[in-house]
PDB file of N, CA and C in Angstrom:
ATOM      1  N   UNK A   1      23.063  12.598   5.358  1.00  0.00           N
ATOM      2  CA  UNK A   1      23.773  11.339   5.209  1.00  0.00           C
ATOM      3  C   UNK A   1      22.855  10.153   5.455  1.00  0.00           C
ATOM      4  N   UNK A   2      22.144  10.359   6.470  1.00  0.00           N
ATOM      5  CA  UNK A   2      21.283   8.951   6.923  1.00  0.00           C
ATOM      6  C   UNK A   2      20.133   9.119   5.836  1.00  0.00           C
ATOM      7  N   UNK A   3      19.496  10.381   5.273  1.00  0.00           N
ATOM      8  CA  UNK A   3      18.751   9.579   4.066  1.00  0.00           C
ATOM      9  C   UNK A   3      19.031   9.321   3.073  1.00  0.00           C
ATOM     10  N   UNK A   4      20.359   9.653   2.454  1.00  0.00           N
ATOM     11  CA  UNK A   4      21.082   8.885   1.728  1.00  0.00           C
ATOM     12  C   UNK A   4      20.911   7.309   1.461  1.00  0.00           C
ATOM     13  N   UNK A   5      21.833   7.058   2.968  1.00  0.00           N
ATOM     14  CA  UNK A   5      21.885   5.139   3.232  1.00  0.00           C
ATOM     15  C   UNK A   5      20.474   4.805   3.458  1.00  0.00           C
ATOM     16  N   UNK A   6      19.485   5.249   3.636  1.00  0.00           N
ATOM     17  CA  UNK A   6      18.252   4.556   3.316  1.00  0.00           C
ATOM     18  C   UNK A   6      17.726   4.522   2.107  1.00  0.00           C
ATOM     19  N   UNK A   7      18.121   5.760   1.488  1.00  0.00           N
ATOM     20  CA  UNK A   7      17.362   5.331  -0.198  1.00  0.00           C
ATOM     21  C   UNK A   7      18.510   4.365  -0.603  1.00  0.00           C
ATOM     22  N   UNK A   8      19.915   4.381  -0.336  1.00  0.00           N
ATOM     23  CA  UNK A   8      20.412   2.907  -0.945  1.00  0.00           C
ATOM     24  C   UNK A   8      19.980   1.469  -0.315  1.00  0.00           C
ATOM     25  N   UNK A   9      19.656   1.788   0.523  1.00  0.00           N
ATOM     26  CA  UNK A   9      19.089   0.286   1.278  1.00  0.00           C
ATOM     27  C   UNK A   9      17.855   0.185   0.541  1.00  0.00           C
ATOM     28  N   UNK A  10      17.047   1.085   0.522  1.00  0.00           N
ATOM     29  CA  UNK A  10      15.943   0.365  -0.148  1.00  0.00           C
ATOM     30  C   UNK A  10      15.856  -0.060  -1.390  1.00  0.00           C
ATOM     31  N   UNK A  11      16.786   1.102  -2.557  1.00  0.00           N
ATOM     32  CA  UNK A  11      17.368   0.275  -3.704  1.00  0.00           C
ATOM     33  C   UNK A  11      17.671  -0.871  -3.759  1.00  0.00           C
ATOM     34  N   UNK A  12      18.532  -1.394  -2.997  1.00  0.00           N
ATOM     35  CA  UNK A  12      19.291  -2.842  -2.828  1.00  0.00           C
ATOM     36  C   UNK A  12      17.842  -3.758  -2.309  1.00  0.00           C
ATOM     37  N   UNK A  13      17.198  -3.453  -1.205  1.00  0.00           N
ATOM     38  CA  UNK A  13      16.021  -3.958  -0.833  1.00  0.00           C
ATOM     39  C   UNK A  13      15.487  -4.481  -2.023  1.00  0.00           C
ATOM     40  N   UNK A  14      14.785  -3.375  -3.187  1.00  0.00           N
ATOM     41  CA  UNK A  14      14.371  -3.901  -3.844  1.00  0.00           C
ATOM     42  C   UNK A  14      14.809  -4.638  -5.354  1.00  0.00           C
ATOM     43  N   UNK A  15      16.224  -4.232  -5.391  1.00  0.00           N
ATOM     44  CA  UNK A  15      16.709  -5.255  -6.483  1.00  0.00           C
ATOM     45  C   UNK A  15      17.253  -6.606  -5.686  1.00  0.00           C
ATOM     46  N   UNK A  16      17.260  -6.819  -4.443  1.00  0.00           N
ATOM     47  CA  UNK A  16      16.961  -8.109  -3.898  1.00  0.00           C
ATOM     48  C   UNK A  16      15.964  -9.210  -3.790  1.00  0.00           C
ATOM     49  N   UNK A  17      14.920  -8.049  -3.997  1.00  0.00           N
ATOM     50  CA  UNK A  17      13.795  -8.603  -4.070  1.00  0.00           C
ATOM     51  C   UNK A  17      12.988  -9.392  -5.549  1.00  0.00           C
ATOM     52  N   UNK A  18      13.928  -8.323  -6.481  1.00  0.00           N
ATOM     53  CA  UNK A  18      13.980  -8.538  -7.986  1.00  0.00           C
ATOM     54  C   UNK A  18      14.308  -9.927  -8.181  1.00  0.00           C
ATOM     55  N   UNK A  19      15.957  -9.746  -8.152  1.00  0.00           N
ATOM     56  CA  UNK A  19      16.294 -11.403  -7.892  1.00  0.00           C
ATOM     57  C   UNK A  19      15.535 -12.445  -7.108  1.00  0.00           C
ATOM     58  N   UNK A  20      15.164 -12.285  -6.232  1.00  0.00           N
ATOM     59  CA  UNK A  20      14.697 -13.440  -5.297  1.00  0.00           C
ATOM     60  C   UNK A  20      13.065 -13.990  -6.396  1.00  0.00           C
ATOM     61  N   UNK A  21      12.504 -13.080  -6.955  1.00  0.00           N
ATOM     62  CA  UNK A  21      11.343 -13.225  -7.917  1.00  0.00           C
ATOM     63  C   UNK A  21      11.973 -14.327  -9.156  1.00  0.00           C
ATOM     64  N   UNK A  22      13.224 -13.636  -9.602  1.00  0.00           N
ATOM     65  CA  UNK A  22      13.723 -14.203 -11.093  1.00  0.00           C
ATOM     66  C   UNK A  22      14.141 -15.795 -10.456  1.00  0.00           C
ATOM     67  N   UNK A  23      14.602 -15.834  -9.432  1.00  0.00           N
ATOM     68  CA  UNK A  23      15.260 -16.686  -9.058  1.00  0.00           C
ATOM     69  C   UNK A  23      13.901 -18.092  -8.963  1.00  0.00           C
ATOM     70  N   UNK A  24      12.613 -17.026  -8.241  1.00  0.00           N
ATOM     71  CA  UNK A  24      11.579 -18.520  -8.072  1.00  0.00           C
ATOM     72  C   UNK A  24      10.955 -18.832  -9.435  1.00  0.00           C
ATOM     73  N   UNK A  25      10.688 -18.148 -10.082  1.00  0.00           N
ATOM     74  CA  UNK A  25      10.173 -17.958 -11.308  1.00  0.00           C
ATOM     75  C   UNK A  25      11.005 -18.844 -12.206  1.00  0.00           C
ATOM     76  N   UNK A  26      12.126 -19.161 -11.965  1.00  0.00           N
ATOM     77  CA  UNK A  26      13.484 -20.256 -12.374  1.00  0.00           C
ATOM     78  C   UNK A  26      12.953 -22.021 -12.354  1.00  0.00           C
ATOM     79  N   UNK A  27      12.883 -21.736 -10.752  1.00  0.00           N
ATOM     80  CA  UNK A  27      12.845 -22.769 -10.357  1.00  0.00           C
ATOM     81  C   UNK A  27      11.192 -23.262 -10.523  1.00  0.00           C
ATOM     82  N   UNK A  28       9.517 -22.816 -10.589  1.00  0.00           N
ATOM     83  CA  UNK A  28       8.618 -23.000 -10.803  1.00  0.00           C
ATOM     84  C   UNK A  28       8.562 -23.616 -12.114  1.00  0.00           C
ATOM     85  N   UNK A  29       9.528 -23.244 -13.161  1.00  0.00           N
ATOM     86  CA  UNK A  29       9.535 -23.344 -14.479  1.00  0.00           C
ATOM     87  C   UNK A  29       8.269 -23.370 -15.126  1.00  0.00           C
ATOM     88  N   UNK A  30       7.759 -21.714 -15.253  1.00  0.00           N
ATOM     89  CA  UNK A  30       6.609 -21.377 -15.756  1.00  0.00           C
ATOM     90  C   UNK A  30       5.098 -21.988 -15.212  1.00  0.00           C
ATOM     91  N   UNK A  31       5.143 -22.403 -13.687  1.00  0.00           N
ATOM     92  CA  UNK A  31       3.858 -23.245 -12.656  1.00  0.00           C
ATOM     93  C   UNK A  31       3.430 -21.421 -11.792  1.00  0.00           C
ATOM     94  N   UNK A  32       2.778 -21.070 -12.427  1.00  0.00           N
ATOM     95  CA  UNK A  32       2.165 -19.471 -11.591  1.00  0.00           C
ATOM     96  C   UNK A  32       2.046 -19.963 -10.143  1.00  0.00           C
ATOM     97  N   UNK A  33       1.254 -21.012  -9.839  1.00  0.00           N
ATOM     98  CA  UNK A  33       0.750 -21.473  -8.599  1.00  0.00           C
ATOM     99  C   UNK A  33       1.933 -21.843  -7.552  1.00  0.00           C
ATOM    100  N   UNK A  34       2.900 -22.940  -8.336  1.00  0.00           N
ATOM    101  CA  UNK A  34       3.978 -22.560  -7.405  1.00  0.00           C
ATOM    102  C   UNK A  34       4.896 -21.608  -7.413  1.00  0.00           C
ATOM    103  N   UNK A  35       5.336 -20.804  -8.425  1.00  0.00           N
ATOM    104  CA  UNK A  35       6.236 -19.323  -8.432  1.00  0.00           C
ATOM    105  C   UNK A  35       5.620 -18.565  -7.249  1.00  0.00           C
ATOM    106  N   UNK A  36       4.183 -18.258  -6.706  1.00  0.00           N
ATOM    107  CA  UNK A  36       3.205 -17.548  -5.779  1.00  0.00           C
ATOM    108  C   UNK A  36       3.738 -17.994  -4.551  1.00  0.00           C
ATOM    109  N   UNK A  37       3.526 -20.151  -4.248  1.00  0.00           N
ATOM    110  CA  UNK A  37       3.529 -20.542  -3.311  1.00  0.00           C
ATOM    111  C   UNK A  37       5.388 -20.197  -2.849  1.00  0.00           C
ATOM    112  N   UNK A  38       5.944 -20.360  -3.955  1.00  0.00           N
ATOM    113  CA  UNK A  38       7.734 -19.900  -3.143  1.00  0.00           C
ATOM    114  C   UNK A  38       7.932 -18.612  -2.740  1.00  0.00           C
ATOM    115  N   UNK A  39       7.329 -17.729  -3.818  1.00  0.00           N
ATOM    116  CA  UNK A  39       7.445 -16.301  -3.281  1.00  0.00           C
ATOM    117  C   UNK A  39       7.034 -15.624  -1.599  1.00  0.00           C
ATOM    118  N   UNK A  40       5.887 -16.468  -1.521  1.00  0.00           N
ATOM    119  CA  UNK A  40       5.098 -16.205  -0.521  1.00  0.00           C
ATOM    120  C   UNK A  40       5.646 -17.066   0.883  1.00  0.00           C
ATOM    121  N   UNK A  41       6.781 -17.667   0.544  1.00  0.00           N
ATOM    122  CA  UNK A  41       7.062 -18.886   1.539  1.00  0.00           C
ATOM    123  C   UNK A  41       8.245 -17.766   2.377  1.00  0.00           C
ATOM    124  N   UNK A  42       8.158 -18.691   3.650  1.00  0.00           N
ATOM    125  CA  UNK A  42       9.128 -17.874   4.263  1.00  0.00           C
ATOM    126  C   UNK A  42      10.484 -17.864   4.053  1.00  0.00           C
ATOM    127  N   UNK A  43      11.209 -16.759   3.471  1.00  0.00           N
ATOM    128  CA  UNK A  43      13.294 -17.205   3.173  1.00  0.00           C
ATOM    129  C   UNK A  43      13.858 -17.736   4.119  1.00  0.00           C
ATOM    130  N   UNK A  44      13.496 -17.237   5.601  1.00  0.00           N
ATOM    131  CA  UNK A  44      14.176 -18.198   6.444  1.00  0.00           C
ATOM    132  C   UNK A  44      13.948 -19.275   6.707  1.00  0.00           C
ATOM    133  N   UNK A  45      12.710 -20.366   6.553  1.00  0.00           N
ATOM    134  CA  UNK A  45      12.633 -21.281   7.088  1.00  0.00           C
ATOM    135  C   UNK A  45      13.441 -22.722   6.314  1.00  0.00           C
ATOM    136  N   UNK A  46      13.334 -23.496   7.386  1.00  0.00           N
ATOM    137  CA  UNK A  46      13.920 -24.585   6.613  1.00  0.00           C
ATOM    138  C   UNK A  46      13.565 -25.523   6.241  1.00  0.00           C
ATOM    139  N   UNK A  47      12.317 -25.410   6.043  1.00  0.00           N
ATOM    140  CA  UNK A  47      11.387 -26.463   5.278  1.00  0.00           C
ATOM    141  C   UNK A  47      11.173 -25.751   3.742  1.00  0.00           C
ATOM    142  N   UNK A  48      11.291 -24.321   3.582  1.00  0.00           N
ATOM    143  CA  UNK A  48      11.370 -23.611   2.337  1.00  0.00           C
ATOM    144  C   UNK A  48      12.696 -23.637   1.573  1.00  0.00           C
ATOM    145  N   UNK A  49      14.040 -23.837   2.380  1.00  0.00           N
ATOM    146  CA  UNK A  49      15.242 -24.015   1.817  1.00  0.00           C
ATOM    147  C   UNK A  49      15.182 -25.830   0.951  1.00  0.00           C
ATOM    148  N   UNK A  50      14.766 -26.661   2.051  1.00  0.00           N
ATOM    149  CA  UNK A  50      14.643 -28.165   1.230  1.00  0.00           C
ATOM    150  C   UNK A  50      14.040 -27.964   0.546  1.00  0.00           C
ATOM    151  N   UNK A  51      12.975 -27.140   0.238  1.00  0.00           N
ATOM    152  CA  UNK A  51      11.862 -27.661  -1.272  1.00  0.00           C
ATOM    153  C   UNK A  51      12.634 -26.908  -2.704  1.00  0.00           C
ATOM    154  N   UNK A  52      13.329 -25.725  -2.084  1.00  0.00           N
ATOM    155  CA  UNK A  52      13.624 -24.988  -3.139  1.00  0.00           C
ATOM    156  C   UNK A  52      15.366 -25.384  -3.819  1.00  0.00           C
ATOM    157  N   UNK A  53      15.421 -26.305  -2.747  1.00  0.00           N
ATOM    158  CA  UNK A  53      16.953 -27.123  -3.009  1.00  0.00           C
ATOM    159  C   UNK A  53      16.153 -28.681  -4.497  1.00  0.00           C
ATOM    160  N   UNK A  54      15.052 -29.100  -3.473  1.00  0.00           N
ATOM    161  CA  UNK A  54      14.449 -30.327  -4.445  1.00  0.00           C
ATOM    162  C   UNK A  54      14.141 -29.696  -5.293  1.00  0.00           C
ATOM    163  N   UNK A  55      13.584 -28.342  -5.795  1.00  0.00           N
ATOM    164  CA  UNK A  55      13.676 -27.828  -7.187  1.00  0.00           C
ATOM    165  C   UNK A  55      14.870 -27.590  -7.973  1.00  0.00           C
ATOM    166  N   UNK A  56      15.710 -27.293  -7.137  1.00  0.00           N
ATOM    167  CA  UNK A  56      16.796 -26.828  -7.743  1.00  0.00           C
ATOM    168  C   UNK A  56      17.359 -27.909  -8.384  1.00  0.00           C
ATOM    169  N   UNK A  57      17.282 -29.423  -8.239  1.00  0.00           N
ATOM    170  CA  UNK A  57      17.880 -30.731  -8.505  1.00  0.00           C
ATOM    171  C   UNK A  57      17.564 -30.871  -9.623  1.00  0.00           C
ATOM    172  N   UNK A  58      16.533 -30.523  -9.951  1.00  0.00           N
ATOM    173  CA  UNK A  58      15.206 -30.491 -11.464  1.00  0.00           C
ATOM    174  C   UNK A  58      15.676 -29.906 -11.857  1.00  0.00           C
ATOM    175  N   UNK A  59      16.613 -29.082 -12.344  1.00  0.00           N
ATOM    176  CA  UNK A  59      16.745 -27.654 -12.936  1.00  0.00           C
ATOM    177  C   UNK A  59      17.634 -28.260 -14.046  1.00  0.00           C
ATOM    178  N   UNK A  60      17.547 -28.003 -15.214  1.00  0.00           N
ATOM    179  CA  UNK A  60      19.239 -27.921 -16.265  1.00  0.00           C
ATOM    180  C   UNK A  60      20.026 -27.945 -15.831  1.00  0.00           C
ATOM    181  N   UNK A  61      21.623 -27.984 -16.730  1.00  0.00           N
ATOM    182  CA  UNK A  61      22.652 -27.795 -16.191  1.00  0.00           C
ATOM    183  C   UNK A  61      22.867 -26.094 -16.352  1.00  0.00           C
ATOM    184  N   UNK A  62      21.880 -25.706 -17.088  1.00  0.00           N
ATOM    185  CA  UNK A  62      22.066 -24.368 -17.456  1.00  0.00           C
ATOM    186  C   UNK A  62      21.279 -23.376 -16.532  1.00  0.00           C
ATOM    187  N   UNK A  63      20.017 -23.857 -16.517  1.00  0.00           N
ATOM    188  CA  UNK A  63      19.701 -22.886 -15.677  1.00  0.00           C
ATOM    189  C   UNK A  63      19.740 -23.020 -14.006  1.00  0.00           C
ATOM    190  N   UNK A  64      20.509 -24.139 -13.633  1.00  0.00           N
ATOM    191  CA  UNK A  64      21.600 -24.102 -12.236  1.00  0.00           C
ATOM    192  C   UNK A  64      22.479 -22.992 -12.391  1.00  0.00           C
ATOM    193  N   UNK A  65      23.525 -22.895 -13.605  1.00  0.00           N
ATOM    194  CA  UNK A  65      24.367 -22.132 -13.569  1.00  0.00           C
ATOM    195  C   UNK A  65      23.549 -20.456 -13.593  1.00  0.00           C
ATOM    196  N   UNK A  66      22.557 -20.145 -14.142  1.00  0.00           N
ATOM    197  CA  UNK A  66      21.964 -19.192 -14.267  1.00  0.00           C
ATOM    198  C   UNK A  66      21.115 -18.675 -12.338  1.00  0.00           C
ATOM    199  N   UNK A  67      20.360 -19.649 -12.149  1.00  0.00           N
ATOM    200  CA  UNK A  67      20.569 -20.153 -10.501  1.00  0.00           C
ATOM    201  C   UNK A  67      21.386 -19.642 -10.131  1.00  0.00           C
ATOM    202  N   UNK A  68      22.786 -20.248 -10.119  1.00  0.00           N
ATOM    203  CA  UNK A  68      24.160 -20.191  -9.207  1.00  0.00           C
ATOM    204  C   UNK A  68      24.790 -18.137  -9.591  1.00  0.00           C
ATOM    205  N   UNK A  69      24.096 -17.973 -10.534  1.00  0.00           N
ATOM    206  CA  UNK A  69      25.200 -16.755 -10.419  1.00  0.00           C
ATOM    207  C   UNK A  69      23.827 -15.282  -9.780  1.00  0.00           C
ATOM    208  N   UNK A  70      22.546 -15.991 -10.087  1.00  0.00           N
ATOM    209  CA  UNK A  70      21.472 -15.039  -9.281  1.00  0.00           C
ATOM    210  C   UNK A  70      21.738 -15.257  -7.708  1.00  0.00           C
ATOM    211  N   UNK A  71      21.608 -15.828  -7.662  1.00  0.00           N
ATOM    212  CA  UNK A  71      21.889 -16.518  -5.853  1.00  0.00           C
ATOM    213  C   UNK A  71      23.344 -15.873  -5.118  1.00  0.00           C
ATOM    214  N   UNK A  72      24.269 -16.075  -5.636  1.00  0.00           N
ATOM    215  CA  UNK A  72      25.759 -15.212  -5.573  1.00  0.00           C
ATOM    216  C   UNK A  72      25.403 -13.447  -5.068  1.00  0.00           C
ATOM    217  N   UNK A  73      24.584 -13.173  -7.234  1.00  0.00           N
ATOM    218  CA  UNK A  73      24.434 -11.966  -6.904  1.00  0.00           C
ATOM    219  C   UNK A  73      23.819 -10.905  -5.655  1.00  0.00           C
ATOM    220  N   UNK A  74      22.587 -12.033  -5.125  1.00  0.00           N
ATOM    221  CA  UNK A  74      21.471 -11.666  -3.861  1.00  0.00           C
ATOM    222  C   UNK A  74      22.304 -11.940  -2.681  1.00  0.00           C
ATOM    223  N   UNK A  75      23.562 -12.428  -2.807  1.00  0.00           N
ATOM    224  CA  UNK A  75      24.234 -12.664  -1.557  1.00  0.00           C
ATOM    225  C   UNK A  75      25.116 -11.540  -1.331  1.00  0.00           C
ATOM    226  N   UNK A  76      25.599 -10.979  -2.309  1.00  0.00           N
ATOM    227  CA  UNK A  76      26.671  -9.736  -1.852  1.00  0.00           C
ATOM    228  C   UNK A  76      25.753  -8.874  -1.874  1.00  0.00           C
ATOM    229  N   UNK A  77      24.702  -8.113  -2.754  1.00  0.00           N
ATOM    230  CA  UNK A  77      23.747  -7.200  -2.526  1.00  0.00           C
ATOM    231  C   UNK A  77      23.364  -7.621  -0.522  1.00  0.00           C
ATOM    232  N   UNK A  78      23.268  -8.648  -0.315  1.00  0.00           N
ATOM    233  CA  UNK A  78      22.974  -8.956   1.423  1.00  0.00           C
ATOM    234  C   UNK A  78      24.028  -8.434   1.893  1.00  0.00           C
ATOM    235  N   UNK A  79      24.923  -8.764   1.655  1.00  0.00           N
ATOM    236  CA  UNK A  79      25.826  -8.000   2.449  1.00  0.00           C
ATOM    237  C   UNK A  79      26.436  -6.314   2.186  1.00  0.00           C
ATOM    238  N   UNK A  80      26.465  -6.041   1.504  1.00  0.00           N
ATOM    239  CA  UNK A  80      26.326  -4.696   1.074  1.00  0.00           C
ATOM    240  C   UNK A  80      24.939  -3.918   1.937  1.00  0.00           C
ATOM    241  N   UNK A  81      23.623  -4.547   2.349  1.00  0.00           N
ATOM    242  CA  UNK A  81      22.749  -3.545   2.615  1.00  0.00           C
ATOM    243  C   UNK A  81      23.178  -4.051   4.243  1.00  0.00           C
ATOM    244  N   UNK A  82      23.899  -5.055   4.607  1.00  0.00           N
ATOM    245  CA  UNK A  82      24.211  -5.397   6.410  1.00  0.00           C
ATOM    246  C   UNK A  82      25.112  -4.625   7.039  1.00  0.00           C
ATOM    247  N   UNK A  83      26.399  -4.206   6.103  1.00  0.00           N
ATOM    248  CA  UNK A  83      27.178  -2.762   6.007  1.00  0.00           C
ATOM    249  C   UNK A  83      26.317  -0.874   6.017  1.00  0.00           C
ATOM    250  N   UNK A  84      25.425  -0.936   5.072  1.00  0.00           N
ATOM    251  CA  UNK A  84      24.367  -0.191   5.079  1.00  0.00           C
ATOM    252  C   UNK A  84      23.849   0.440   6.523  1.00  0.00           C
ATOM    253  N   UNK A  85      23.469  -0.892   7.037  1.00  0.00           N
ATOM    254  CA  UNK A  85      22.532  -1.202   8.659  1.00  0.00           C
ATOM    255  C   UNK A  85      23.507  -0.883   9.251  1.00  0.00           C
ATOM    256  N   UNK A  86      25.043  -0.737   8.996  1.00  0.00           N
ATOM    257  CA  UNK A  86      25.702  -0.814  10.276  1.00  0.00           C
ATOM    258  C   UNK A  86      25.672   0.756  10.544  1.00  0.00           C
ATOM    259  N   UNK A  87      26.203   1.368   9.088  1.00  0.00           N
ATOM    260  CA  UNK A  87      26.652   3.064   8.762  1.00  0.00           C
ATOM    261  C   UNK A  87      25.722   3.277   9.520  1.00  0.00           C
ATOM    262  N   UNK A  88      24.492   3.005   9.723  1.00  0.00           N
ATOM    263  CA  UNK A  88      22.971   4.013   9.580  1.00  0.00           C
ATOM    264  C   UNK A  88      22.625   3.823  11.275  1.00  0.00           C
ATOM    265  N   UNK A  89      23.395   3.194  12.519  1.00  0.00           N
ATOM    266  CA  UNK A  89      23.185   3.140  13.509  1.00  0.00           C
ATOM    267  C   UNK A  89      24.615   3.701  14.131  1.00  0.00           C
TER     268      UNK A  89
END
């Protein structure tokens, strides 16, 4: 059972990680140098949430909405692998 919920955690791990790529790669709008510098930035901090919010302002109306439904998706995959963490202790 417990290596079960770890190969799904790490699944989810890494199609979280998928998104979180598509998502900077969005917002860089084709800049390699900054797609690297967001990737590489820390998710928790909050000097990385304001910059990636001031990108987000730049964005279309379209690819906000494209934004808005990747961002959603990386949020229930979060919670789905925090359920995961719980089974597995």
């Amino acid at each position: 059972m417990h290596r079960n919920i770890s190969r799904a955690y790490d699944a989810l791990w890494a199609e979280h990680e998928r998104i979180r790529r598509i998502h900077m790669r969005i917002l860089s709008q084709g800049d390699p140098k900054l797609e690297r510098r967001l990737l590489r930035a820390n998710p928790n901090s909050s000097k990385h949430h304001d910059e990636v919010l001031l990108y987000e302002e730049r964005l279309s109306r379209r690819q906000r909405r494209r934004v808005l439904k990747l961002v959603s998706y990386g949020l229930e995959i979060e919670r789905v692998m925090e359920i995961l963490l719980k089974l597995r202790f």
